[in-house]
PDB file of N, CA and C in Angstrom:
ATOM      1  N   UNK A   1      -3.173  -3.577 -23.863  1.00  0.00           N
ATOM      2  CA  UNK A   1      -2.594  -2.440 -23.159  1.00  0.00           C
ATOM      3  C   UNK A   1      -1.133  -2.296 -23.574  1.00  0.00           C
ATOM      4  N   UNK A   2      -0.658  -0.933 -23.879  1.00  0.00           N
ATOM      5  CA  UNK A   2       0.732  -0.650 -23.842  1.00  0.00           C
ATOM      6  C   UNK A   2       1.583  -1.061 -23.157  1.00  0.00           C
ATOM      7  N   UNK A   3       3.118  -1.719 -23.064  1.00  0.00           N
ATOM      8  CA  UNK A   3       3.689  -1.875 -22.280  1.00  0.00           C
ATOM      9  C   UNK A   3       4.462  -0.762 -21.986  1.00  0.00           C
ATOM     10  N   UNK A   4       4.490  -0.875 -20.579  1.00  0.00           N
ATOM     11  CA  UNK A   4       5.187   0.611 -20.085  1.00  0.00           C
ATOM     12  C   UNK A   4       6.784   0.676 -20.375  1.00  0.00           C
ATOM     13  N   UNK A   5       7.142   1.389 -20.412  1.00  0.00           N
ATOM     14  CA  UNK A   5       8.748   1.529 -21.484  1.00  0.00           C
ATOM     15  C   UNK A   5       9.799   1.793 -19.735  1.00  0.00           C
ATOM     16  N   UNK A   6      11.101   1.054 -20.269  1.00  0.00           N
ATOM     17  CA  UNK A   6      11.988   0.783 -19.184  1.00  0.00           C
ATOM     18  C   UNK A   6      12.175   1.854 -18.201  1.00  0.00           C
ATOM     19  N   UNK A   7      12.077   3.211 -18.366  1.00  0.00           N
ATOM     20  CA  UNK A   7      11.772   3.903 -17.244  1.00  0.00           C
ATOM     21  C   UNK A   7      10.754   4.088 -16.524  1.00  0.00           C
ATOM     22  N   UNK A   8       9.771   3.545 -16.907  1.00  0.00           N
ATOM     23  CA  UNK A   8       8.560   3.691 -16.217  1.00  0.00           C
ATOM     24  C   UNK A   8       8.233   2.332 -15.648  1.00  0.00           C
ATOM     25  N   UNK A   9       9.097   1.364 -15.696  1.00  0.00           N
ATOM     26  CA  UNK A   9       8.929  -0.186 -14.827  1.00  0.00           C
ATOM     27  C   UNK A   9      10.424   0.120 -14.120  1.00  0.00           C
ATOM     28  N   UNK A  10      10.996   0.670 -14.366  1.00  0.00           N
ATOM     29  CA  UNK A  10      12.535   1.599 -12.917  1.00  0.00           C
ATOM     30  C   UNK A  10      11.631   2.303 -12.087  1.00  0.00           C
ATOM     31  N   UNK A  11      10.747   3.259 -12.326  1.00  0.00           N
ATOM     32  CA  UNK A  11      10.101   4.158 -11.511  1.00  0.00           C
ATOM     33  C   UNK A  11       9.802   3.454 -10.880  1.00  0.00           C
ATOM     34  N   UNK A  12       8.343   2.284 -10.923  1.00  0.00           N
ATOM     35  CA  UNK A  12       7.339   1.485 -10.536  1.00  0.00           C
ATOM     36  C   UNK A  12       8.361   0.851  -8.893  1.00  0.00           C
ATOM     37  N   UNK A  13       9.589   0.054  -9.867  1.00  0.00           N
ATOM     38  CA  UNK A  13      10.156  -0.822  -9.009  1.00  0.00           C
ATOM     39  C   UNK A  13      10.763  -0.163  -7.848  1.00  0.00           C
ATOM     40  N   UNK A  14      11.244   0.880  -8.437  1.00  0.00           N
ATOM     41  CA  UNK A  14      11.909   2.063  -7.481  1.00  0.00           C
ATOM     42  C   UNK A  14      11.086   2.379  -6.085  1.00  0.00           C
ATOM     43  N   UNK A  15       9.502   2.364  -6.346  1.00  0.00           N
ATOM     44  CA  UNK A  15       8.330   3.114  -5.295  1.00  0.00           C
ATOM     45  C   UNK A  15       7.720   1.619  -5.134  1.00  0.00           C
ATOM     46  N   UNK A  16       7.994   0.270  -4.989  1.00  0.00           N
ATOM     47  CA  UNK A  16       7.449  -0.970  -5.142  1.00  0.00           C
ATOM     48  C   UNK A  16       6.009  -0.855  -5.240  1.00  0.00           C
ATOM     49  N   UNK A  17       5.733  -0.542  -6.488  1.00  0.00           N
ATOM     50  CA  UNK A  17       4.561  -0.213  -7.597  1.00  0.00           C
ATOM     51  C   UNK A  17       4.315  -1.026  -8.434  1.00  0.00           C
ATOM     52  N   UNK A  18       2.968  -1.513  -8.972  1.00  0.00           N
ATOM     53  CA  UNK A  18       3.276  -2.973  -9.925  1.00  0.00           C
ATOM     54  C   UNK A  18       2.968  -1.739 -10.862  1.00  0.00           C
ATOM     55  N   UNK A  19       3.204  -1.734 -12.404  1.00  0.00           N
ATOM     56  CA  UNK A  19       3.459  -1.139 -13.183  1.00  0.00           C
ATOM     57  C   UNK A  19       1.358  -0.895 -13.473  1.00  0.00           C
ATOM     58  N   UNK A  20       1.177  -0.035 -14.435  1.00  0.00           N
ATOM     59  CA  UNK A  20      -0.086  -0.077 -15.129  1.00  0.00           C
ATOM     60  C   UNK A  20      -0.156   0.772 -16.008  1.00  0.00           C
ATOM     61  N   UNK A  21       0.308   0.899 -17.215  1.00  0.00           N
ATOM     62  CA  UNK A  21       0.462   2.253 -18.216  1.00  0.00           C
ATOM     63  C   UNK A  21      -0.522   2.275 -18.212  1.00  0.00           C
ATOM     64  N   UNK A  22      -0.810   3.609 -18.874  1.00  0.00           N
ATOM     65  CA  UNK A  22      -1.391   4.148 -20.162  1.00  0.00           C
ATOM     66  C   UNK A  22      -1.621   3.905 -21.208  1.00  0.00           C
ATOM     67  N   UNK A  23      -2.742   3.816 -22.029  1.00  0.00           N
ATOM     68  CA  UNK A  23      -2.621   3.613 -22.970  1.00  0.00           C
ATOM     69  C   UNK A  23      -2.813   5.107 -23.922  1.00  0.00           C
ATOM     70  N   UNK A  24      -1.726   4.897 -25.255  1.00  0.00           N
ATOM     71  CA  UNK A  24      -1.242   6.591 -25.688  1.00  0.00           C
ATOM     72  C   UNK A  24      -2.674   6.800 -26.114  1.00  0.00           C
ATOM     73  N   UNK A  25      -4.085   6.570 -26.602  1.00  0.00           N
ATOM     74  CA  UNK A  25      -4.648   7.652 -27.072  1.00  0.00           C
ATOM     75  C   UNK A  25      -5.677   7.470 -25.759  1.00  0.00           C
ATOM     76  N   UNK A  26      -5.936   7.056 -24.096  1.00  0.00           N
ATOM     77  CA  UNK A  26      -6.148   7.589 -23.430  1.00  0.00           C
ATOM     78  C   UNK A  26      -5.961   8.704 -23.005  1.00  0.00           C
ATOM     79  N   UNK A  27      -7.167   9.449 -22.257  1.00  0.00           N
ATOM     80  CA  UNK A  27      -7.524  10.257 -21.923  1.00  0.00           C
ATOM     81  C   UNK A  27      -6.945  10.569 -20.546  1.00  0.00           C
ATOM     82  N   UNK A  28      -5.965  12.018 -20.330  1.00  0.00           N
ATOM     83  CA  UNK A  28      -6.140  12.303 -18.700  1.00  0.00           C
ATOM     84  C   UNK A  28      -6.454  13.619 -18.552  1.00  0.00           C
ATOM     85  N   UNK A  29      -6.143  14.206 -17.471  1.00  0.00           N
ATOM     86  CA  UNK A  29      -6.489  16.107 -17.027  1.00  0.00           C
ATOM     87  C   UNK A  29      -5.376  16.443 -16.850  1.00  0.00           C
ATOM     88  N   UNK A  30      -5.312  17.457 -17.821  1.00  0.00           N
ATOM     89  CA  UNK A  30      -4.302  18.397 -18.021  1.00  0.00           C
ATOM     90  C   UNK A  30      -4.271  19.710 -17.505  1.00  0.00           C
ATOM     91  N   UNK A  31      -4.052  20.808 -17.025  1.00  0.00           N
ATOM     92  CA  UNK A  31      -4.679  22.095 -16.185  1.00  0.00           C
ATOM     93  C   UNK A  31      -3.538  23.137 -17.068  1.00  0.00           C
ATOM     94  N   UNK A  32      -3.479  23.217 -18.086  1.00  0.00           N
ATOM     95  CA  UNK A  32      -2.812  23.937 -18.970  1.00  0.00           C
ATOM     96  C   UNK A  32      -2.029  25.351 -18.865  1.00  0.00           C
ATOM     97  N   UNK A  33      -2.866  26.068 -18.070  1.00  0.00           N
ATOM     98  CA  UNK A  33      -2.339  27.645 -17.682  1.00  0.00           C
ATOM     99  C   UNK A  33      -1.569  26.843 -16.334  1.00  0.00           C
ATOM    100  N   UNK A  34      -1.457  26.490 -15.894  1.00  0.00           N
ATOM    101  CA  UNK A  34      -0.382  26.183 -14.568  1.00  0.00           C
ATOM    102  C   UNK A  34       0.671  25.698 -14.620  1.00  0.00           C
ATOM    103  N   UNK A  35       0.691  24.706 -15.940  1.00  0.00           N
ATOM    104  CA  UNK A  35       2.287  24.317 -16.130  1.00  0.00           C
ATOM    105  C   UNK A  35       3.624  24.732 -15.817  1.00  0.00           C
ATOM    106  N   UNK A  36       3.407  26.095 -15.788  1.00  0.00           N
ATOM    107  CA  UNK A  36       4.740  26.866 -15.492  1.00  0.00           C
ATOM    108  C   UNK A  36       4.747  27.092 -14.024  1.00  0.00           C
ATOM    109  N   UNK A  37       4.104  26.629 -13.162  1.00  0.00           N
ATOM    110  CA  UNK A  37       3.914  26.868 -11.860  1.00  0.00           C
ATOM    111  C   UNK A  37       5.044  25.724 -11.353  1.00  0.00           C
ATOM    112  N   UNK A  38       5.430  25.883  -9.970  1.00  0.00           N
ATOM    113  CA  UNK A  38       6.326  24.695  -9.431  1.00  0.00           C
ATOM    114  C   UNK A  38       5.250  24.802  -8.127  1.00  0.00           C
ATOM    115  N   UNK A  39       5.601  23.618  -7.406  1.00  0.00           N
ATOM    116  CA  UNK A  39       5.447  22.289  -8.074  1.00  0.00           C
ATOM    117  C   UNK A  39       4.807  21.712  -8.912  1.00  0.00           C
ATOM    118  N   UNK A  40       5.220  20.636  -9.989  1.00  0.00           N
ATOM    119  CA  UNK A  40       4.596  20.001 -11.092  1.00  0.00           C
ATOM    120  C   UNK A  40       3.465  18.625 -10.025  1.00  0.00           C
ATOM    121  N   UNK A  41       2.342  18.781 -10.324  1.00  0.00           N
ATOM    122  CA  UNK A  41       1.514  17.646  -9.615  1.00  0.00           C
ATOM    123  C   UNK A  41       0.913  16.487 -10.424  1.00  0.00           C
ATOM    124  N   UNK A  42       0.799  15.408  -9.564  1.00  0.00           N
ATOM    125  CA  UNK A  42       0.349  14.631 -10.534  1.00  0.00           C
ATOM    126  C   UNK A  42      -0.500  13.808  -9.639  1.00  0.00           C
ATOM    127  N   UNK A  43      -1.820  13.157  -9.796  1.00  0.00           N
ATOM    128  CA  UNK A  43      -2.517  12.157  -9.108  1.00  0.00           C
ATOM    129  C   UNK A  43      -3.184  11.435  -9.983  1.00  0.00           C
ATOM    130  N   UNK A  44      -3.451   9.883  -9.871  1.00  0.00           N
ATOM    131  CA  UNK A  44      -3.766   9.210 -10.526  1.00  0.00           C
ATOM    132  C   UNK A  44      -5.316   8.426  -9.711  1.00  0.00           C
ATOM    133  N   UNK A  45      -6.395   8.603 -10.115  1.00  0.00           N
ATOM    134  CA  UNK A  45      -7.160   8.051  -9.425  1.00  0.00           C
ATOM    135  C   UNK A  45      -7.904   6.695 -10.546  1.00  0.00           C
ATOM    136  N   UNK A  46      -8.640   5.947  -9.749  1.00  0.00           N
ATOM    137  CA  UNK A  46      -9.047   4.702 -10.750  1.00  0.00           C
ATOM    138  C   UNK A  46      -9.481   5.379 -12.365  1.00  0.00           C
ATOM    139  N   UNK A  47      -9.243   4.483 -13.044  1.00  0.00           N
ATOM    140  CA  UNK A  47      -9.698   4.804 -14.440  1.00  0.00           C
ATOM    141  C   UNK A  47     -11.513   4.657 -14.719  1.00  0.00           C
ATOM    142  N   UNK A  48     -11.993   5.335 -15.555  1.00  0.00           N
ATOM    143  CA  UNK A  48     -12.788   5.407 -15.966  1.00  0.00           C
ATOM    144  C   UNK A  48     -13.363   5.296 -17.663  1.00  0.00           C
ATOM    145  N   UNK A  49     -14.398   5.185 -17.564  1.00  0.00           N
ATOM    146  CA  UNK A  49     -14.716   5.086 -19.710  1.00  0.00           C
ATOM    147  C   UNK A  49     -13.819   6.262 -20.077  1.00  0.00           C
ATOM    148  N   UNK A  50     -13.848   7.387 -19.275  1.00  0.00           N
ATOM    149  CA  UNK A  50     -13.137   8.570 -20.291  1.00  0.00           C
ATOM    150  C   UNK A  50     -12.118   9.147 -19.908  1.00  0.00           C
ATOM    151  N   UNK A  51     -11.507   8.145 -18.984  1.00  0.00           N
ATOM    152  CA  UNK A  51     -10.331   8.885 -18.719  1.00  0.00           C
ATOM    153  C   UNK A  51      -9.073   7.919 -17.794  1.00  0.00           C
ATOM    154  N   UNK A  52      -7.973   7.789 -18.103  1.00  0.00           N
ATOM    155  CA  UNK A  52      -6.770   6.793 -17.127  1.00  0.00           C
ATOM    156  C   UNK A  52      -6.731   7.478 -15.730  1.00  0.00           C
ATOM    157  N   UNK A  53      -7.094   8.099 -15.536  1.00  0.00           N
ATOM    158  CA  UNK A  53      -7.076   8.760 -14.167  1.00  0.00           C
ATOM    159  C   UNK A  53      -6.269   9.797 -13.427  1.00  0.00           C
ATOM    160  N   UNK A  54      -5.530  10.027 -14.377  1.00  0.00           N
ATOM    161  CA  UNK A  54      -4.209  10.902 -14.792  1.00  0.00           C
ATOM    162  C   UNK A  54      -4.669  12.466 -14.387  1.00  0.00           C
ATOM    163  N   UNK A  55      -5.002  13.014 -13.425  1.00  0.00           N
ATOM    164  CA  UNK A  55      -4.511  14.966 -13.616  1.00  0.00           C
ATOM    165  C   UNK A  55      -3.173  15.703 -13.075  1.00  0.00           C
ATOM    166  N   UNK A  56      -3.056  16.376 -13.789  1.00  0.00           N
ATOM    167  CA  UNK A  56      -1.684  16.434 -13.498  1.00  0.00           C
ATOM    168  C   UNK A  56      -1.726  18.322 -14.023  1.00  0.00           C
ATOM    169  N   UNK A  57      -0.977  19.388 -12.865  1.00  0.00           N
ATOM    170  CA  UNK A  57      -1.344  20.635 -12.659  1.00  0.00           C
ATOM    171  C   UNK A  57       0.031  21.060 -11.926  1.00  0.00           C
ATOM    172  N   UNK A  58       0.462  22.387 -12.393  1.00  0.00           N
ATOM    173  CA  UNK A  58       1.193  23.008 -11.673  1.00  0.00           C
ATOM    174  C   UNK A  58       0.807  23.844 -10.585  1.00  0.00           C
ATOM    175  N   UNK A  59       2.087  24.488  -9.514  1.00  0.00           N
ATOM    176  CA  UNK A  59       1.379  24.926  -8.644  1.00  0.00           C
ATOM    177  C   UNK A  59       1.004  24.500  -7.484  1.00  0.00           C
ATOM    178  N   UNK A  60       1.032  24.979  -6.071  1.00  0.00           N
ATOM    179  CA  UNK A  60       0.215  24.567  -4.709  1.00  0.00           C
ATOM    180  C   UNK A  60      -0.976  24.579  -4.923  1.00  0.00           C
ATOM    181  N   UNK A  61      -1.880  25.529  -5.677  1.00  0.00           N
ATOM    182  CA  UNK A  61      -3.573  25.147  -5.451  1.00  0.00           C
ATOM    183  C   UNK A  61      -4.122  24.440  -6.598  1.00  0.00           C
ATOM    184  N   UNK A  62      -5.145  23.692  -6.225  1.00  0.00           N
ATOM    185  CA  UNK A  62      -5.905  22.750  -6.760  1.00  0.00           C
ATOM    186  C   UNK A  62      -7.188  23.346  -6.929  1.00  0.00           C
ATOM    187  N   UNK A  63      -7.735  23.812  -7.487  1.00  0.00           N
ATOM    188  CA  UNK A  63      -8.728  24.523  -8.442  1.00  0.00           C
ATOM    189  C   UNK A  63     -10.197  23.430  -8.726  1.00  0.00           C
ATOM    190  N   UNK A  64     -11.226  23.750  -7.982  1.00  0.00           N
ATOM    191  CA  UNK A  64     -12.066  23.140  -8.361  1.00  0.00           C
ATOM    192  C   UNK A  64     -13.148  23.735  -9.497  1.00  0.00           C
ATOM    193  N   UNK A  65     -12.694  24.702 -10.151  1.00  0.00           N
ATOM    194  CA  UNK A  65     -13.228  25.093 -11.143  1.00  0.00           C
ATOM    195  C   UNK A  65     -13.560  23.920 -12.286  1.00  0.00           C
ATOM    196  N   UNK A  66     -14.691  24.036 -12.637  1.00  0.00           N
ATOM    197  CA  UNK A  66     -15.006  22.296 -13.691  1.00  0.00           C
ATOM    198  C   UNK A  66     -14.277  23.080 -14.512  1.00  0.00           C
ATOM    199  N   UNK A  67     -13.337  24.059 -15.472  1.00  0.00           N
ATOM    200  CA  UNK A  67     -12.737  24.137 -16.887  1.00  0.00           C
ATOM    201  C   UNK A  67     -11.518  23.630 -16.493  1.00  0.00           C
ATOM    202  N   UNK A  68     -11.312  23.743 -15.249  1.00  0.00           N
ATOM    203  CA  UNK A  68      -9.414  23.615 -14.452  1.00  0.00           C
ATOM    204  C   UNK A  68      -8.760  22.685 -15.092  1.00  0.00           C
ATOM    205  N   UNK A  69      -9.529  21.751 -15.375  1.00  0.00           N
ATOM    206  CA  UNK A  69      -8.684  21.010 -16.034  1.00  0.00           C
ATOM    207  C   UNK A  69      -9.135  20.328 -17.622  1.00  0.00           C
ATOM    208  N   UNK A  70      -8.006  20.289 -18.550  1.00  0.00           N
ATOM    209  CA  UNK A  70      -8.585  20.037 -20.119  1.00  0.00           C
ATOM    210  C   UNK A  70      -8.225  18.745 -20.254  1.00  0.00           C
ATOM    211  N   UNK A  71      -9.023  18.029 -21.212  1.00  0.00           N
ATOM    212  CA  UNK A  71      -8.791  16.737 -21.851  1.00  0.00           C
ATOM    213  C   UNK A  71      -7.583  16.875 -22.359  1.00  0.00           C
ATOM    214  N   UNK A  72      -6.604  15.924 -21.915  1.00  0.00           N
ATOM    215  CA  UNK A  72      -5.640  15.688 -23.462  1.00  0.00           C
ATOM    216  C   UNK A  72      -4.873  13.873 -23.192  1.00  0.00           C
ATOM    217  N   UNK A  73      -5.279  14.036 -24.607  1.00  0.00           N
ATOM    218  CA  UNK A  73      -4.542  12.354 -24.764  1.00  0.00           C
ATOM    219  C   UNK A  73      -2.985  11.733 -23.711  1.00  0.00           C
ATOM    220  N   UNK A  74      -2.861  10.879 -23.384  1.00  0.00           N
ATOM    221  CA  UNK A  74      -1.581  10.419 -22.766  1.00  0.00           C
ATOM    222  C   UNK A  74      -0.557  10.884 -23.726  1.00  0.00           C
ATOM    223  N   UNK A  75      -0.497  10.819 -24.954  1.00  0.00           N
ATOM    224  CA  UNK A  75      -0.028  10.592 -25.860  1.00  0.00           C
ATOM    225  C   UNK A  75       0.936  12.244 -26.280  1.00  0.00           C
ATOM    226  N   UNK A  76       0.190  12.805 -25.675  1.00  0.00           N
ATOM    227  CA  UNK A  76       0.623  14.346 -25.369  1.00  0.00           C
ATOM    228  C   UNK A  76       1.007  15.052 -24.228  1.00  0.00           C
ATOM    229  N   UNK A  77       1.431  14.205 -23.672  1.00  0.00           N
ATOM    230  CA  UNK A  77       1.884  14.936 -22.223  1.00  0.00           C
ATOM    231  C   UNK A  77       3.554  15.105 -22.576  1.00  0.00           C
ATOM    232  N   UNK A  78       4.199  14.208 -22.808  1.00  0.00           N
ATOM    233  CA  UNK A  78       5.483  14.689 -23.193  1.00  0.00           C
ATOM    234  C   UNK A  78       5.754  15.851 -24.285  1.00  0.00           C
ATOM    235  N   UNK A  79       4.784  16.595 -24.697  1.00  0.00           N
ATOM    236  CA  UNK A  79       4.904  17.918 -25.611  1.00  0.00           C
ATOM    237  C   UNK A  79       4.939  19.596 -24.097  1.00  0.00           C
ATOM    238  N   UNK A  80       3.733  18.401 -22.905  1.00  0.00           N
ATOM    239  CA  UNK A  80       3.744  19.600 -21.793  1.00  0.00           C
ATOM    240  C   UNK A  80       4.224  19.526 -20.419  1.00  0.00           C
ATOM    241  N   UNK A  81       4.583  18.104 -20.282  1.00  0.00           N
ATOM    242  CA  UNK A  81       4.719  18.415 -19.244  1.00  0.00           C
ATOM    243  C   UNK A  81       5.706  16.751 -18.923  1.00  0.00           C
ATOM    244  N   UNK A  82       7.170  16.993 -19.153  1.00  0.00           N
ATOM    245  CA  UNK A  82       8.279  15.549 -20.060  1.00  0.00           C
ATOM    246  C   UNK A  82       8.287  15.164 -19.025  1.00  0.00           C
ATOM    247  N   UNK A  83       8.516  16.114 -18.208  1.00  0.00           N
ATOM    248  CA  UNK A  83       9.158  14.928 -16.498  1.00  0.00           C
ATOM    249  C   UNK A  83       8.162  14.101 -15.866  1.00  0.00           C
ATOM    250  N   UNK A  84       6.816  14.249 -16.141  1.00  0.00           N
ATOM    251  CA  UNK A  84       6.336  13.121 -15.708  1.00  0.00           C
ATOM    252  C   UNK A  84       5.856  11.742 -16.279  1.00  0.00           C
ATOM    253  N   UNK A  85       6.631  11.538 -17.957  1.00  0.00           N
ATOM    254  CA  UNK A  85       6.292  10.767 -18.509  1.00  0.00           C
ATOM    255  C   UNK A  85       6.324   9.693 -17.875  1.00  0.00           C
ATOM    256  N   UNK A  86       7.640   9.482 -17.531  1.00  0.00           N
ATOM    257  CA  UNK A  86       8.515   8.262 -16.222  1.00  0.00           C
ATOM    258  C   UNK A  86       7.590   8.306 -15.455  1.00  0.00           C
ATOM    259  N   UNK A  87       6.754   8.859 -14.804  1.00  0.00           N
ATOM    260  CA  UNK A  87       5.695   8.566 -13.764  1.00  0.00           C
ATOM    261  C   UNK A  87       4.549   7.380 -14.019  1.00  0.00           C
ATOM    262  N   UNK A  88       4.045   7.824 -15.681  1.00  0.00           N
ATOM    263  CA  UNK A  88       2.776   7.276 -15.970  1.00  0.00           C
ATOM    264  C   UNK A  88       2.475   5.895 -16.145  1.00  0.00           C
ATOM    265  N   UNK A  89       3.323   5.685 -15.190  1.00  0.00           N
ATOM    266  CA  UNK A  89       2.489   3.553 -15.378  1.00  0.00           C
ATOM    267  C   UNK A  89       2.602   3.259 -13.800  1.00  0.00           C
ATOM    268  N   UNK A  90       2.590   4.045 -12.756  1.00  0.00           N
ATOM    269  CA  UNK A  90       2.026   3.864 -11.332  1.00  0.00           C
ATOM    270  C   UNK A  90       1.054   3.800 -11.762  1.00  0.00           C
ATOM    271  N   UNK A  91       0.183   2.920 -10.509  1.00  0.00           N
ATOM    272  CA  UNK A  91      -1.212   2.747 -10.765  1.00  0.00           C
ATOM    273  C   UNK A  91      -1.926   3.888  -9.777  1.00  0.00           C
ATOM    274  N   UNK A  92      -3.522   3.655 -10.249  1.00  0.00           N
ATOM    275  CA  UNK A  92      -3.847   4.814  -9.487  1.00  0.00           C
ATOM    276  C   UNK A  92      -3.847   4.323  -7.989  1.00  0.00           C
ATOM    277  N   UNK A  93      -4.214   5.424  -6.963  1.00  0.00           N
ATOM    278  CA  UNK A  93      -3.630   5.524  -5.808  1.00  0.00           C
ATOM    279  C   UNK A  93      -2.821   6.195  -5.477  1.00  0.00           C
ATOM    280  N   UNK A  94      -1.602   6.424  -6.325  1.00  0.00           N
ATOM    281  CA  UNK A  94       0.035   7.354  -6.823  1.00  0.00           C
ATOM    282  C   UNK A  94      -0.300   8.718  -6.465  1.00  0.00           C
ATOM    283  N   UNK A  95       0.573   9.229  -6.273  1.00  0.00           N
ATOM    284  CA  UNK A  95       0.733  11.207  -5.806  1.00  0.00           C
ATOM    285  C   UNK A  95       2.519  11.073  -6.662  1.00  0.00           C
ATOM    286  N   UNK A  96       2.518  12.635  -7.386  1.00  0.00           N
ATOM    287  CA  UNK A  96       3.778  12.586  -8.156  1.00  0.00           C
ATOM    288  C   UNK A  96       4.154  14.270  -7.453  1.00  0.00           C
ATOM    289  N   UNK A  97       4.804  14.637  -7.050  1.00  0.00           N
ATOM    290  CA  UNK A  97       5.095  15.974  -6.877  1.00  0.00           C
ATOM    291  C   UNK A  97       6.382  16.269  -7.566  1.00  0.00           C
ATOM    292  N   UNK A  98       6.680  17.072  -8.115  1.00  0.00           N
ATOM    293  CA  UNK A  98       8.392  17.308  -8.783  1.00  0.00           C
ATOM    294  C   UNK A  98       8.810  19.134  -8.693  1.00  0.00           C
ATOM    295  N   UNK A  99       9.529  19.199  -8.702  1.00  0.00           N
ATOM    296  CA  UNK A  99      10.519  20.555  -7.899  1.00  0.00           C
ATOM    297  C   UNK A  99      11.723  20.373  -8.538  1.00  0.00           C
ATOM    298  N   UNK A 100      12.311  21.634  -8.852  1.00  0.00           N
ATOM    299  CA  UNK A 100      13.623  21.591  -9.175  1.00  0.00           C
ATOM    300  C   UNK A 100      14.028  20.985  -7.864  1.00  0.00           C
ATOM    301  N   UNK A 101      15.535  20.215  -8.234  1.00  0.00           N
ATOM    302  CA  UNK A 101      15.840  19.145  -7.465  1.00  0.00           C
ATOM    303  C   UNK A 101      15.144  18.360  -6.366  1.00  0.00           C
ATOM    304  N   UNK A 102      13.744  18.182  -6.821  1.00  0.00           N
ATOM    305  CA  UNK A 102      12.897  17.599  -5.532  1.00  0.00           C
ATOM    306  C   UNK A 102      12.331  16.579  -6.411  1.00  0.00           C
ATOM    307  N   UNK A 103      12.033  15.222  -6.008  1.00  0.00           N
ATOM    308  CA  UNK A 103      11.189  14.576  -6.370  1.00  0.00           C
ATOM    309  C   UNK A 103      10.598  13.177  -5.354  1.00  0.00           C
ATOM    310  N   UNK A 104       9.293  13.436  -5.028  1.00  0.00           N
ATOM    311  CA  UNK A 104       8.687  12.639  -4.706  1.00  0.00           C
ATOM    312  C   UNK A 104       7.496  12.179  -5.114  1.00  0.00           C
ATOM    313  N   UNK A 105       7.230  10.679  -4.705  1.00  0.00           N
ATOM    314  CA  UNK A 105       6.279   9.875  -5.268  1.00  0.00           C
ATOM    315  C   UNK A 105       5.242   8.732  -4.040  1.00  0.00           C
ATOM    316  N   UNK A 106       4.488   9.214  -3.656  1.00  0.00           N
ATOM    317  CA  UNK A 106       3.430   8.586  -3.093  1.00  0.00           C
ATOM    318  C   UNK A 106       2.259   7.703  -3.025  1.00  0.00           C
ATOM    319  N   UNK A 107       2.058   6.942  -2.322  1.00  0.00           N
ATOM    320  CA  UNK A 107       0.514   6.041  -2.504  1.00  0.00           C
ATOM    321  C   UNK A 107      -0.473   6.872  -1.298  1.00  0.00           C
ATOM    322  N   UNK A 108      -1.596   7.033  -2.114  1.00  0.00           N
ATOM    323  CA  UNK A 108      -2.341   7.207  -1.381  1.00  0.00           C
ATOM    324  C   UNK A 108      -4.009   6.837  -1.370  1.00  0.00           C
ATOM    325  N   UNK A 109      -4.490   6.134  -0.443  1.00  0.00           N
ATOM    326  CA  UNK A 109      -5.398   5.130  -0.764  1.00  0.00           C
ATOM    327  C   UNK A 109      -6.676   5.938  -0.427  1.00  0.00           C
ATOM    328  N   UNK A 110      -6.409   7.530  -0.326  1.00  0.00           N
ATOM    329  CA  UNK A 110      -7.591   8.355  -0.511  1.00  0.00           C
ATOM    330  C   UNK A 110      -8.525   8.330  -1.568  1.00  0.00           C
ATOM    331  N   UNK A 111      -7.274   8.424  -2.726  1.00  0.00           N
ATOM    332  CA  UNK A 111      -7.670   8.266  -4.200  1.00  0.00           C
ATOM    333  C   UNK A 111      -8.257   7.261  -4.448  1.00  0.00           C
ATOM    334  N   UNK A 112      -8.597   6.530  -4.066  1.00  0.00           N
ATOM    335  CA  UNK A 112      -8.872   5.199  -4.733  1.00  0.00           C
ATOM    336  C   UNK A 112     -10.890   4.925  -3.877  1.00  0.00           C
ATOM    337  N   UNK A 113     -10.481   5.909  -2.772  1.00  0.00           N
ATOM    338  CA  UNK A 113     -12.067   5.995  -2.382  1.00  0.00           C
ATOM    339  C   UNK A 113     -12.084   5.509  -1.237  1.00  0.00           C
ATOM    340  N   UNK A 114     -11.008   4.356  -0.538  1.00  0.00           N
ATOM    341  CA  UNK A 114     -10.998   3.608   0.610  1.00  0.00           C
ATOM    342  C   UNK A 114     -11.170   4.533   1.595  1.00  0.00           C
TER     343      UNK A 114
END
C-alpha cells in the first residue's frame, strides 16, 4: 500500500484518524457534472474488489441515479477535484464536506453498515 504523503497523516492526526491511503491506480466515484457545485462531498465507505470506497460529488443532492457516479482512478482526482486530495487516507467511515471558507470532516459509522 501507498504511504499517505505528510498532509494526509496532518489531516488524519488533525480528526484522530489512523491514516489508510489509497492506492493511486485504485478505483473511486467520481460524479463529474457536479464538480462545480458547492459543497464539494466526499464519503468513504469500506473498500471493495473495485473500488477504495471513495465518492466524492458536488452539490446538496445525492443522486441515486446508477450513471451518477463514474469510475476514476485515485490517481486522478487531483486533475478534478485538488482539495480533497489531503482528505484521502481517512479511513472509511469519514464524511468530507468543503465550502469556500468551510471545512469539515466527520466519522460516521453509518457507512461502515453498523
Amino acid at each position: 500500500m501507498e504511504a499517505p504523503s505528510r498532509v494526509q497523516i496532518a489531516v488524519c492526526l488533525r480528526f484522530g484518524a489512523v491514516p489508510e491511503p489509497c492506492e493511486p491506480e485504485a478505483v473511486l466515484g467520481l460524479a463529474l457534472g457536479t464538480l462545480d457545485a458547492t459543497p464539494l462531498n466526499a464519503v468513504r465507505h469500506p473498500a471493495t474488489k473495485d473500488s477504495c470506497g471513495w465518492y466524492v460529488w458536488g452539490g446538496v443532492e445525492l443522486s441515486r441515479r446508477a450513471d451518477f457516479f463514474s469510475p476514476m482512478h485515485v490517481k486522478h482526482l487531483p486533475e478534478y477535484a485538488p482539495a480533497l486530495v489531503p482528505y484521502l487516507a481517512l479511513p472509511p467511515g469519514w464524511r468530507v464536506l468543503l465550502a469556500p471558507r468551510h471545512e469539515d470532516a466527520w466519522y460516521d459509522a453509518a457507512l461502515l453498515g453498523v
